[in-house]
PDB file of N, CA and C in Angstrom:
ATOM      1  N   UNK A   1      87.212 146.841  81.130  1.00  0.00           N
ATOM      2  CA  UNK A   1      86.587 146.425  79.892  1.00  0.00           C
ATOM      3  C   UNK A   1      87.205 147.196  78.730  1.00  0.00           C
ATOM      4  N   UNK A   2      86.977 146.570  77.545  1.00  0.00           N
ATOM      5  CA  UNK A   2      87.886 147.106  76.440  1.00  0.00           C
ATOM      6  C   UNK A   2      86.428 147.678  75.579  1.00  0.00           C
ATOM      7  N   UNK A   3      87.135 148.549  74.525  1.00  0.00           N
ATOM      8  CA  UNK A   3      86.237 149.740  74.016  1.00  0.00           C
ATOM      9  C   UNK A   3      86.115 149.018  72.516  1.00  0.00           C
ATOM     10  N   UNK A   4      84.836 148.364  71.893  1.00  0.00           N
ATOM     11  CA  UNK A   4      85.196 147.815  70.379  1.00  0.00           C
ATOM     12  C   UNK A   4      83.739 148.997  69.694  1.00  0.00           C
ATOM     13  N   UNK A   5      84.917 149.603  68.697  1.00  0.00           N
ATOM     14  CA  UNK A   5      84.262 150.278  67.957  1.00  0.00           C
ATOM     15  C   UNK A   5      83.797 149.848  66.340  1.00  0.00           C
ATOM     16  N   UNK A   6      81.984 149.855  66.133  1.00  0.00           N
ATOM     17  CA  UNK A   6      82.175 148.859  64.883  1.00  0.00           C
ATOM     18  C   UNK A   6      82.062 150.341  63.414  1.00  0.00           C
ATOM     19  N   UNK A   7      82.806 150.351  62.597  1.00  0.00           N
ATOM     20  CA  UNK A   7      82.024 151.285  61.501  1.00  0.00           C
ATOM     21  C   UNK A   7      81.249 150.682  60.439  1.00  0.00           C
ATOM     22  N   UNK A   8      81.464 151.152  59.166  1.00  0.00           N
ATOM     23  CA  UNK A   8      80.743 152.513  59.918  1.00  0.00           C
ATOM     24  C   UNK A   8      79.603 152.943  60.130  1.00  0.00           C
ATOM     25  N   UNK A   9      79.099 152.524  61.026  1.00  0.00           N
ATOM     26  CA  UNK A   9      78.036 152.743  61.953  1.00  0.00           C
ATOM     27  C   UNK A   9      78.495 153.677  63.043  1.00  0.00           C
ATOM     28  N   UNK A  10      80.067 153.330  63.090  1.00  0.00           N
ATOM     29  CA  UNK A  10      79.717 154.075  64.654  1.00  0.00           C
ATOM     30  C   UNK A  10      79.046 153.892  65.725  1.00  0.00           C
ATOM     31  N   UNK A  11      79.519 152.458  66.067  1.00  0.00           N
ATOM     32  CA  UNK A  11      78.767 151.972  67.372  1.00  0.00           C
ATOM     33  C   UNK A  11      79.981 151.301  68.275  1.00  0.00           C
ATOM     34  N   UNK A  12      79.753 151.722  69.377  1.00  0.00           N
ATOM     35  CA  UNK A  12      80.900 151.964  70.472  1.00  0.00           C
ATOM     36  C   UNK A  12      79.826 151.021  71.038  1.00  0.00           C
ATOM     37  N   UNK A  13      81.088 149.590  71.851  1.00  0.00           N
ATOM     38  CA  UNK A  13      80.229 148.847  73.352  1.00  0.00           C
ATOM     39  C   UNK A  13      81.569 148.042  74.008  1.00  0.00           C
ATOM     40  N   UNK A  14      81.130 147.809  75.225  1.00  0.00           N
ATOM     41  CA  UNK A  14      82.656 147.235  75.817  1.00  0.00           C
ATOM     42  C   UNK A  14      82.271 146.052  75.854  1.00  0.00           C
ATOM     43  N   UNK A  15      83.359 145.104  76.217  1.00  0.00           N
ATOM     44  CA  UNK A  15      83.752 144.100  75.745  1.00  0.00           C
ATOM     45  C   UNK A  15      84.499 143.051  77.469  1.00  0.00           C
ATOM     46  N   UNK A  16      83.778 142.435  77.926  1.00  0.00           N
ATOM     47  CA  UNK A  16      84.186 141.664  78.695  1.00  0.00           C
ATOM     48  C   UNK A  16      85.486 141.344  78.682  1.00  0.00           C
ATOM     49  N   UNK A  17      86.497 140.488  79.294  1.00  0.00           N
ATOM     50  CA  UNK A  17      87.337 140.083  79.578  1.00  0.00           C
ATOM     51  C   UNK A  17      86.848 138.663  78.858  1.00  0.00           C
ATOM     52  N   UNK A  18      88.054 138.136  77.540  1.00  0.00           N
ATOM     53  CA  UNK A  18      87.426 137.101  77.288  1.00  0.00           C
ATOM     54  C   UNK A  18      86.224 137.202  76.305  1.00  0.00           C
ATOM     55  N   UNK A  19      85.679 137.947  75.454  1.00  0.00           N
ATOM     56  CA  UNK A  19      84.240 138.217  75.395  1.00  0.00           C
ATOM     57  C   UNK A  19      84.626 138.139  73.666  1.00  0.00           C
ATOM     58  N   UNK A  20      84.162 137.761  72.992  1.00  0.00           N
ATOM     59  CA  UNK A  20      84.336 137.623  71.530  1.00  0.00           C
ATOM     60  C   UNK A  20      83.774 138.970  71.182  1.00  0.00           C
ATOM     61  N   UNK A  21      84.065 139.708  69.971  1.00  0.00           N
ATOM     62  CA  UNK A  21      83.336 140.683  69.200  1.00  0.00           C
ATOM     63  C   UNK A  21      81.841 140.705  69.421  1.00  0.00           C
ATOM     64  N   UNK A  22      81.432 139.846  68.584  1.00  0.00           N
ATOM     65  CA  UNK A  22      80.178 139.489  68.207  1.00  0.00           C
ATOM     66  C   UNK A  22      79.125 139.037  69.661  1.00  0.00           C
ATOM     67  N   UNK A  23      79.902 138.744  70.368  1.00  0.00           N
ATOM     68  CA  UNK A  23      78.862 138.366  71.625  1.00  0.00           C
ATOM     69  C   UNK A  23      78.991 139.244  72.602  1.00  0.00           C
ATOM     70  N   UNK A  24      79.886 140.169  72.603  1.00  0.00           N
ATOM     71  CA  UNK A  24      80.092 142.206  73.148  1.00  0.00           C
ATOM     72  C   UNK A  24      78.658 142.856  72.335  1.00  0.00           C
ATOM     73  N   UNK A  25      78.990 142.768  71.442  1.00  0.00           N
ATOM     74  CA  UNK A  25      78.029 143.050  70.224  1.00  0.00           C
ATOM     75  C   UNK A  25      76.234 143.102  70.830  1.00  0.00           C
ATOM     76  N   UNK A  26      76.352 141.613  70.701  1.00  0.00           N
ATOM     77  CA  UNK A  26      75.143 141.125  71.043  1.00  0.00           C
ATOM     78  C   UNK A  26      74.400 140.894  72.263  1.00  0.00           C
ATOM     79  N   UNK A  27      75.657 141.389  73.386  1.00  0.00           N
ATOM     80  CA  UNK A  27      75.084 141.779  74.744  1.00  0.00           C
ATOM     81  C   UNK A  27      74.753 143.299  74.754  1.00  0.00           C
ATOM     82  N   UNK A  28      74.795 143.989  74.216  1.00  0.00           N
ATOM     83  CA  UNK A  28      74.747 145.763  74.026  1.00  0.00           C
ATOM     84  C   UNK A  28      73.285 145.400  73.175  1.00  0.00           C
ATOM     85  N   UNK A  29      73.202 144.644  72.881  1.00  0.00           N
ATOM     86  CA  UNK A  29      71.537 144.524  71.524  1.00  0.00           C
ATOM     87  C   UNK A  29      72.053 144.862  70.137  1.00  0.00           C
ATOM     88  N   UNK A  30      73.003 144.972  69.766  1.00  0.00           N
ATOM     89  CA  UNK A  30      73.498 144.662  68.612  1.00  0.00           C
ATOM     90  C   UNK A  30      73.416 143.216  68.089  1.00  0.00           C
ATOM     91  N   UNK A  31      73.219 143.329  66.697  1.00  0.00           N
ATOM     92  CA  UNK A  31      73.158 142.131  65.794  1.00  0.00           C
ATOM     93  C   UNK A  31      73.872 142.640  64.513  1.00  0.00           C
ATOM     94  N   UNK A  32      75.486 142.010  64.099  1.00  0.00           N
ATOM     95  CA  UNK A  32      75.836 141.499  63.201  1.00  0.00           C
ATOM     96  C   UNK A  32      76.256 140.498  62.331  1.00  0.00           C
ATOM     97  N   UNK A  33      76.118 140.584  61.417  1.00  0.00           N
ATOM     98  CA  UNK A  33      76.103 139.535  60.206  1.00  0.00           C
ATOM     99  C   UNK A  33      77.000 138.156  61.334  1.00  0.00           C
ATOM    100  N   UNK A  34      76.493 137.351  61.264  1.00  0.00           N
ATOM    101  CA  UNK A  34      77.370 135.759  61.591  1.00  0.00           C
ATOM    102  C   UNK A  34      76.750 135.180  60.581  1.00  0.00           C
ATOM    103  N   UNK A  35      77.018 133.800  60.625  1.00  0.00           N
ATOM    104  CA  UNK A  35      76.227 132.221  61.050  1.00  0.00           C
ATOM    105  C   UNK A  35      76.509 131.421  61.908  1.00  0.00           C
ATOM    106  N   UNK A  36      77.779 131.150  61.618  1.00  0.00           N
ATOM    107  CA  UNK A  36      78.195 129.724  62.650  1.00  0.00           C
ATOM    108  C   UNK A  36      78.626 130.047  63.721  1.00  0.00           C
ATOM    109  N   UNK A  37      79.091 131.220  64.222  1.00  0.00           N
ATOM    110  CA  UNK A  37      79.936 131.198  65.191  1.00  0.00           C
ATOM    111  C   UNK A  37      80.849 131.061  65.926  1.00  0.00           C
ATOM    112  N   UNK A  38      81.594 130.005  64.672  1.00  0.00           N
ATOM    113  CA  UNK A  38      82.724 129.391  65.147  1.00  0.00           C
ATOM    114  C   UNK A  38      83.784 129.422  64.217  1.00  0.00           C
ATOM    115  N   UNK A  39      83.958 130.278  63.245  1.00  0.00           N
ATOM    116  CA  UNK A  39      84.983 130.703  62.632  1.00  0.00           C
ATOM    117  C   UNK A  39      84.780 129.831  61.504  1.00  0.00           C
ATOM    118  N   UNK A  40      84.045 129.063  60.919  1.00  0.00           N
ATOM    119  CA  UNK A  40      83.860 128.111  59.982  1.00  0.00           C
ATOM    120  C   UNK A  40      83.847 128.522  58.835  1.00  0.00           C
ATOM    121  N   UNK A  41      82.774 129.654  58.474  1.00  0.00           N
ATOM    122  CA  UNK A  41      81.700 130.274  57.435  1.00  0.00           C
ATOM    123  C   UNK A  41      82.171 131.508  57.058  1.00  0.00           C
ATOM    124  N   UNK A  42      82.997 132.260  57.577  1.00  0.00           N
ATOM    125  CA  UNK A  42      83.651 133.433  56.858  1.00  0.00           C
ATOM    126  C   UNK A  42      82.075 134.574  56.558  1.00  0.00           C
ATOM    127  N   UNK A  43      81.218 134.219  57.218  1.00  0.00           N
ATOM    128  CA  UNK A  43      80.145 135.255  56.578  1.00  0.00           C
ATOM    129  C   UNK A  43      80.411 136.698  58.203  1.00  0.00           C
ATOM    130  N   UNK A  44      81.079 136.360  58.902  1.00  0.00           N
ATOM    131  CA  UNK A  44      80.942 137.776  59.411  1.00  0.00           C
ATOM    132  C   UNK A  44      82.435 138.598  59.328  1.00  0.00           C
ATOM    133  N   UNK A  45      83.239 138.049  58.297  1.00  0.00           N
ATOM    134  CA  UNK A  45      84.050 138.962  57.807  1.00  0.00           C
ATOM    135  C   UNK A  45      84.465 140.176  58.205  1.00  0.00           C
ATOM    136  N   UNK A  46      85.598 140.717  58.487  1.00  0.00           N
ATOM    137  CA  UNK A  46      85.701 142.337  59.118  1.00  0.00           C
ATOM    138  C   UNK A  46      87.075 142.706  58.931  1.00  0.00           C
ATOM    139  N   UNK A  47      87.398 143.950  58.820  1.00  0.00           N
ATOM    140  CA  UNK A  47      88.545 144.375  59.056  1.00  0.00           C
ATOM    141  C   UNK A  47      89.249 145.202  60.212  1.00  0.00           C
ATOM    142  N   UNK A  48      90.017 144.560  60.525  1.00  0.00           N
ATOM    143  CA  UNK A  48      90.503 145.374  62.171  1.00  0.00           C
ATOM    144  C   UNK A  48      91.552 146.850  61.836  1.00  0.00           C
ATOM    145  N   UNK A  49      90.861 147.630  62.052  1.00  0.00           N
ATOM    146  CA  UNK A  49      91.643 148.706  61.479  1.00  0.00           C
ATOM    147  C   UNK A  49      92.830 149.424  62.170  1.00  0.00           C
ATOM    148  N   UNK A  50      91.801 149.410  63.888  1.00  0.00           N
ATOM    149  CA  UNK A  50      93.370 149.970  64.502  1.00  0.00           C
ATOM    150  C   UNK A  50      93.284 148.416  66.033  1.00  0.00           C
ATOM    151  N   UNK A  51      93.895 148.548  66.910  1.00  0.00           N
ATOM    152  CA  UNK A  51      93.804 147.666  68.087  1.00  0.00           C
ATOM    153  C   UNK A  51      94.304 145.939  67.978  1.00  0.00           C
ATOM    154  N   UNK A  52      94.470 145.268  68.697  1.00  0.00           N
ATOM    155  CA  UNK A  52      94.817 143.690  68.586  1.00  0.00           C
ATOM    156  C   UNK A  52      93.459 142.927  69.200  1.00  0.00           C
ATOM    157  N   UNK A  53      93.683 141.768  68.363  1.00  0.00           N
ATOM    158  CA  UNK A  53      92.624 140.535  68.865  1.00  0.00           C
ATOM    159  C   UNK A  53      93.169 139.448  68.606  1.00  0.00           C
ATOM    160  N   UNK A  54      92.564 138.317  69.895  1.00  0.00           N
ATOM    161  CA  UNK A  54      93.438 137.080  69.390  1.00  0.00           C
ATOM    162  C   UNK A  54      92.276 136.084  69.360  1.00  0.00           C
ATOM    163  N   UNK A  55      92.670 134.848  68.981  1.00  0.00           N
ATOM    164  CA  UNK A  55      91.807 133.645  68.629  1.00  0.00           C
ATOM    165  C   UNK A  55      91.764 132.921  69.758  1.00  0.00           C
ATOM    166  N   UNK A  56      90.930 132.379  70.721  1.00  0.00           N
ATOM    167  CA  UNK A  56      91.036 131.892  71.778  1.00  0.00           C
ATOM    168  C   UNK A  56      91.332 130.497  71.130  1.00  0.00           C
ATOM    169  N   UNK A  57      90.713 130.033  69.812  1.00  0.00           N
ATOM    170  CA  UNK A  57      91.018 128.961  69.695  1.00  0.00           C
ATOM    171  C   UNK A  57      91.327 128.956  67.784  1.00  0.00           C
ATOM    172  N   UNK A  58      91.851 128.224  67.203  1.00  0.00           N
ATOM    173  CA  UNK A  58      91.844 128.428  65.965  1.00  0.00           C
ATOM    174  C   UNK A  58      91.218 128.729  65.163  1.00  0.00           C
ATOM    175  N   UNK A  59      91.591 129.336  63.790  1.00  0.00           N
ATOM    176  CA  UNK A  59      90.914 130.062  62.978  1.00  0.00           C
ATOM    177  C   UNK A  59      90.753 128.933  61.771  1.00  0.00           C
ATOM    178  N   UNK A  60      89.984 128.111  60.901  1.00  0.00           N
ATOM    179  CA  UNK A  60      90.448 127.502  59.962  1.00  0.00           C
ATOM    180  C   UNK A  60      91.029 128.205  58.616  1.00  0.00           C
ATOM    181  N   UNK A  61      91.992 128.201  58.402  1.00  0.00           N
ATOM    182  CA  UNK A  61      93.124 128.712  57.221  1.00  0.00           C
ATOM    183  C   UNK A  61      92.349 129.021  55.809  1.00  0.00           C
ATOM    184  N   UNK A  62      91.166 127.968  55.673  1.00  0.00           N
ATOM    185  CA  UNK A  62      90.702 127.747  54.458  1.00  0.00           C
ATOM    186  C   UNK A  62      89.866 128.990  54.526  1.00  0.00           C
ATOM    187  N   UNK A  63      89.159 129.520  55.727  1.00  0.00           N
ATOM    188  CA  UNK A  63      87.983 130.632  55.911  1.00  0.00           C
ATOM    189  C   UNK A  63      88.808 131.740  55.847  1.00  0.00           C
ATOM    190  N   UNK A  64      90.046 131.966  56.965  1.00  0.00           N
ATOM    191  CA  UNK A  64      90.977 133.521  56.961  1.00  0.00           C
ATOM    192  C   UNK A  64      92.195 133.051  56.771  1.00  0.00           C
ATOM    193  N   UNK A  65      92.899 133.118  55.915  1.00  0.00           N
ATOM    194  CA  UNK A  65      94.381 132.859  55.343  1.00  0.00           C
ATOM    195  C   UNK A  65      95.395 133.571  56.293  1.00  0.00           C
ATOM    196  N   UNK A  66      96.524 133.338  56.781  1.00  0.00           N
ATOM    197  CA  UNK A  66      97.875 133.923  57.226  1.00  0.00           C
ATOM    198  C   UNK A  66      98.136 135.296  56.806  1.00  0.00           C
ATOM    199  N   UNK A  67      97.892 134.978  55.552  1.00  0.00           N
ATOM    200  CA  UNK A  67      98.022 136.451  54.722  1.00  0.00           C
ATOM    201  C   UNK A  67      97.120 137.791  54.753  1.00  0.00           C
ATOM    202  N   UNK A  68      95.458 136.869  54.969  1.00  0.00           N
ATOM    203  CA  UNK A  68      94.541 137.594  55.223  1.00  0.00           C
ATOM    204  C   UNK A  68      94.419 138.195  56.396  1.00  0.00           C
ATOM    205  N   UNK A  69      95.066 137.108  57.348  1.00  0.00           N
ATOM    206  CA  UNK A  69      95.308 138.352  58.866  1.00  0.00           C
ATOM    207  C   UNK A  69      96.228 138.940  58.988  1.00  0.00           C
ATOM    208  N   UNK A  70      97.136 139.297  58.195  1.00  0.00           N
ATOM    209  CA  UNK A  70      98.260 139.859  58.631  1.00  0.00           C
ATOM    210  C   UNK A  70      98.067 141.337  57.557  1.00  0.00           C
ATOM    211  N   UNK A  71      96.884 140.934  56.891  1.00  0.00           N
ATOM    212  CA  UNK A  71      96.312 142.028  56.331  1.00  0.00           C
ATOM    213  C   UNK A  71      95.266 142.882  57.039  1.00  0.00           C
ATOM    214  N   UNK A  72      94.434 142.462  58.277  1.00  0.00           N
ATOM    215  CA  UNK A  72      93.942 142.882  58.685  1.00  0.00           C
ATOM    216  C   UNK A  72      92.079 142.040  58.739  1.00  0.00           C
ATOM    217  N   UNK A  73      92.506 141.392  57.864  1.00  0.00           N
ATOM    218  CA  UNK A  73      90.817 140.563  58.135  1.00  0.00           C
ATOM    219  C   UNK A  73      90.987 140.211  59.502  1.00  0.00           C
ATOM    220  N   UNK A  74      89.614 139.800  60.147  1.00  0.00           N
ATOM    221  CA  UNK A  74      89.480 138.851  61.008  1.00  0.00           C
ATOM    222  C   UNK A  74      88.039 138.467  61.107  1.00  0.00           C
ATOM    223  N   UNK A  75      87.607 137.809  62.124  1.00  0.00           N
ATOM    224  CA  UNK A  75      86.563 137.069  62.552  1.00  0.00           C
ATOM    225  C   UNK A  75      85.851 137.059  63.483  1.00  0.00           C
ATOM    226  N   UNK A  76      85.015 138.257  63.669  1.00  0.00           N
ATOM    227  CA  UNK A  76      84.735 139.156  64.799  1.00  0.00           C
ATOM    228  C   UNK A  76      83.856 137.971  65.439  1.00  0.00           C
ATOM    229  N   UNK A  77      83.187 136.698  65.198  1.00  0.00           N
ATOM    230  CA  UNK A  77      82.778 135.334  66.494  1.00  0.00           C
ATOM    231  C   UNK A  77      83.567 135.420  66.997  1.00  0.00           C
ATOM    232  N   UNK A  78      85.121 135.223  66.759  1.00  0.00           N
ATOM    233  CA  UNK A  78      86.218 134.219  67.044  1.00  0.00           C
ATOM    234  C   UNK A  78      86.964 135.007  67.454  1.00  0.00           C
ATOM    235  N   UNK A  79      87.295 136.260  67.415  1.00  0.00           N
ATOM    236  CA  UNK A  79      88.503 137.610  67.367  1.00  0.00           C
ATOM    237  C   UNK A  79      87.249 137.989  68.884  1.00  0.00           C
ATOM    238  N   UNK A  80      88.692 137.883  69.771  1.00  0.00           N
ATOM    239  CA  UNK A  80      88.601 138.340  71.286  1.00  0.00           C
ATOM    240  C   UNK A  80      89.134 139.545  71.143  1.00  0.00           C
ATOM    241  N   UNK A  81      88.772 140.931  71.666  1.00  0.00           N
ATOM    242  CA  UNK A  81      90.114 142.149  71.462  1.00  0.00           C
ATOM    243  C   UNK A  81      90.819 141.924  72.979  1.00  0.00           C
ATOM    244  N   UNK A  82      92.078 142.627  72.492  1.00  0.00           N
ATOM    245  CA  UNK A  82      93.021 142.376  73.441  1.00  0.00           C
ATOM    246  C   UNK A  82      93.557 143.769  74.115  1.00  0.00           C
ATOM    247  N   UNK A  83      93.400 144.673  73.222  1.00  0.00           N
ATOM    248  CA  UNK A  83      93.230 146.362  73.309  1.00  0.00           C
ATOM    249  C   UNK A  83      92.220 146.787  72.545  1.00  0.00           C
ATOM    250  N   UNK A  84      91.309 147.836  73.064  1.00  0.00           N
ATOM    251  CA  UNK A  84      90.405 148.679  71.901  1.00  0.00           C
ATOM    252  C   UNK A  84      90.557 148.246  70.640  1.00  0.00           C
ATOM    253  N   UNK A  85      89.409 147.943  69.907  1.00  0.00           N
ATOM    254  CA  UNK A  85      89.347 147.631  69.106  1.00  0.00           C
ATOM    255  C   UNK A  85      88.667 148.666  68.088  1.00  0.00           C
ATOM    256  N   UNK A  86      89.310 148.848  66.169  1.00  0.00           N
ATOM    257  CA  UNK A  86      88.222 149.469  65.764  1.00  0.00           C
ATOM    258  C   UNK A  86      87.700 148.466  64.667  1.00  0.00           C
ATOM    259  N   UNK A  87      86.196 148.486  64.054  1.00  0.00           N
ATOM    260  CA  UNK A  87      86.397 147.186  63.335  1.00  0.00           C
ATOM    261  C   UNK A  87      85.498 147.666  61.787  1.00  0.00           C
ATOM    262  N   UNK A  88      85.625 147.222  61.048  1.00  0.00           N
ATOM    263  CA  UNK A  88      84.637 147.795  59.628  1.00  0.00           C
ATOM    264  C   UNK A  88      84.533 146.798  59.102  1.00  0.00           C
ATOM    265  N   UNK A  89      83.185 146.527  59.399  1.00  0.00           N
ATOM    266  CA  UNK A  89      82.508 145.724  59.088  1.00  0.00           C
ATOM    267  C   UNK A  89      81.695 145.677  57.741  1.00  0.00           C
ATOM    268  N   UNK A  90      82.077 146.876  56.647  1.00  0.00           N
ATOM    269  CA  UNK A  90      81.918 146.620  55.615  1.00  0.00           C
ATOM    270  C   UNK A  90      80.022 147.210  55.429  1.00  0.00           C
ATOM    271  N   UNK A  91      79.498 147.027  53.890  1.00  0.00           N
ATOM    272  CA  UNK A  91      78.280 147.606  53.806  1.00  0.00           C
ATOM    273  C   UNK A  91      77.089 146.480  54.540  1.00  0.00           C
ATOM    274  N   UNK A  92      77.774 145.821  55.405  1.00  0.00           N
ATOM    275  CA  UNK A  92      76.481 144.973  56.259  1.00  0.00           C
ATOM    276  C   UNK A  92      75.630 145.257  57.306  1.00  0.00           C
ATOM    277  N   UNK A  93      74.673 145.578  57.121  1.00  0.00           N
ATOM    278  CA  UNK A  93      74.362 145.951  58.384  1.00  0.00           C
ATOM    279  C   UNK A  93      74.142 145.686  59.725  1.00  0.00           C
ATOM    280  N   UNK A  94      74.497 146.610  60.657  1.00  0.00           N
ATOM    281  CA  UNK A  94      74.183 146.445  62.211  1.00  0.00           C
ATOM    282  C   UNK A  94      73.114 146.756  62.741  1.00  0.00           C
ATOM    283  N   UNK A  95      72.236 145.832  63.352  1.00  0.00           N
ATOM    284  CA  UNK A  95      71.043 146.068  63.847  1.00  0.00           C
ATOM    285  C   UNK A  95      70.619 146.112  65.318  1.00  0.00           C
ATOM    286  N   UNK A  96      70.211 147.110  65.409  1.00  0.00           N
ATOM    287  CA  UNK A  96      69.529 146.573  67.187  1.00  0.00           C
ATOM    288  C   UNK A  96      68.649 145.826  67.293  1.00  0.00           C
ATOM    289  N   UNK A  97      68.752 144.871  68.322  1.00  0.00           N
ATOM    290  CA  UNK A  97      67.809 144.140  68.361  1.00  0.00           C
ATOM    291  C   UNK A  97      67.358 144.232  70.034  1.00  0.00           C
ATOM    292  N   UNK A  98      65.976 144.698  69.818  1.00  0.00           N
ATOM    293  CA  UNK A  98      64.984 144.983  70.846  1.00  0.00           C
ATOM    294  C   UNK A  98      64.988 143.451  71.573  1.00  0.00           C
ATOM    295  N   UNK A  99      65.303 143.138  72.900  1.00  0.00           N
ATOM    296  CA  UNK A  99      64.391 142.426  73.648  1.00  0.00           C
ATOM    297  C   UNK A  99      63.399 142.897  74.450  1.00  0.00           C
ATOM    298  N   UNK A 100      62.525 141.778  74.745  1.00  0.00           N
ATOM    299  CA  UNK A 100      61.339 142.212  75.350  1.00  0.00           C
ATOM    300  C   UNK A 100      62.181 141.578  77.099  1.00  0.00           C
ATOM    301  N   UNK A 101      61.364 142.302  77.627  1.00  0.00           N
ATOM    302  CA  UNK A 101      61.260 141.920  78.680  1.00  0.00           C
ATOM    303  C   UNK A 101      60.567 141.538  79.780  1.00  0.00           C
ATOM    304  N   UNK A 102      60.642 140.611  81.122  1.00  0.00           N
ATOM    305  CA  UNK A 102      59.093 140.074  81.005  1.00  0.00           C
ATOM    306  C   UNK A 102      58.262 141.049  82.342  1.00  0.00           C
ATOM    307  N   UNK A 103      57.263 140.640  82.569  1.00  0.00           N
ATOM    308  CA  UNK A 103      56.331 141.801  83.361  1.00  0.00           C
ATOM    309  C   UNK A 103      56.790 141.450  84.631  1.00  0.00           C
ATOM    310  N   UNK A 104      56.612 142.380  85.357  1.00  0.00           N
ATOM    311  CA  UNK A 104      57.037 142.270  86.603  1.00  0.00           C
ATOM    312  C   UNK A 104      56.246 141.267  87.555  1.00  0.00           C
ATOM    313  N   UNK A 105      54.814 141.254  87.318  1.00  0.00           N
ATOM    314  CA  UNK A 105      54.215 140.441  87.885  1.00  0.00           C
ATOM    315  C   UNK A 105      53.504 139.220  86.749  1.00  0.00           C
ATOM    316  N   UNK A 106      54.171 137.847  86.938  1.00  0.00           N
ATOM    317  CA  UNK A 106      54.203 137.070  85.381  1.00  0.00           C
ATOM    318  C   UNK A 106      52.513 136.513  85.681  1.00  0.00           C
ATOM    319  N   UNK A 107      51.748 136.395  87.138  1.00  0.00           N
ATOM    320  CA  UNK A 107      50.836 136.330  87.160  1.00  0.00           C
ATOM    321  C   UNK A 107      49.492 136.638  86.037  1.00  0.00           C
ATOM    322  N   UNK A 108      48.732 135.937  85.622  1.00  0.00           N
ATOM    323  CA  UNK A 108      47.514 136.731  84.384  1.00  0.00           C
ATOM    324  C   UNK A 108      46.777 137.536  85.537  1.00  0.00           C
ATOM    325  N   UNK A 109      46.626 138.641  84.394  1.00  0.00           N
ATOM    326  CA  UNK A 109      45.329 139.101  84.878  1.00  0.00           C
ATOM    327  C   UNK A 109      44.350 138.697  85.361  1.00  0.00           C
ATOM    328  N   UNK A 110      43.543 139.274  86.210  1.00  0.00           N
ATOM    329  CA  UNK A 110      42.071 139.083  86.183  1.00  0.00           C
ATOM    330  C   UNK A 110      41.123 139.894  85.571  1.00  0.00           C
ATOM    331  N   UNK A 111      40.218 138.838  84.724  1.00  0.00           N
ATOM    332  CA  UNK A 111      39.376 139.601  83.859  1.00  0.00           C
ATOM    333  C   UNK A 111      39.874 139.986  82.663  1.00  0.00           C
ATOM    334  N   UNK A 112      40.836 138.906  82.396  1.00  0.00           N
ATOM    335  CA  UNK A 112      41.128 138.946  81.245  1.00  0.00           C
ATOM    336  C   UNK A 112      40.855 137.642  80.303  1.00  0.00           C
TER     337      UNK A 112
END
């Protein structure tokens, strides 16, 4: 598994084989900024500072420009890392997000 580090927060989680940013992310209980998911919307924006990532499938040009990746933006839905990744994600925040989990016995009570 590969090591994606987000700042600055400073939150370290590995990353499946195959595994987009954002859904590494969000299997660790992290939640950052998306919407679409699919590289459309440009709202989860990032900069790759050190490491490689590739697009499993295209990026639309109009959301991250040629120029803009070769500057270092990318599209942490869509951006698979390919080595360790580090990523700065800018003043947005990263959130944990608590799941619940369910009771061991899903049975109701009695006397309740």
């Amino acid at each position: 598994m590969l090591v994606v580090t987000v700042v600055p927060q400073d939150v370290q989680v590995r990353a499946r084989a195959g595994e987009s940013v954002v859904d590494a992310l969000r299997r660790h209980g992290w939640r950052s900024p998306y919407r679409c998911r699919r590289g459309g919307c440009g709202a989860c924006r990032a900069r790759l500072l050190s490491g490689r990532i590739r697009y499993p499938l295209p990026v639309a040009e109009s959301v991250l420009t040629p120029a803009e990746q070769a500057a270092g933006q990318c599209l942490p839905c869509r951006a698979v890392p390919v080595t360790d990744v580090v990523l700065d994600i800018g003043p947005h925040p990263l959130r944990a997000v608590l799941a619940s989990t369910p009771s061991p016995d899903p049975r109701p009570q009695e006397g309740l």
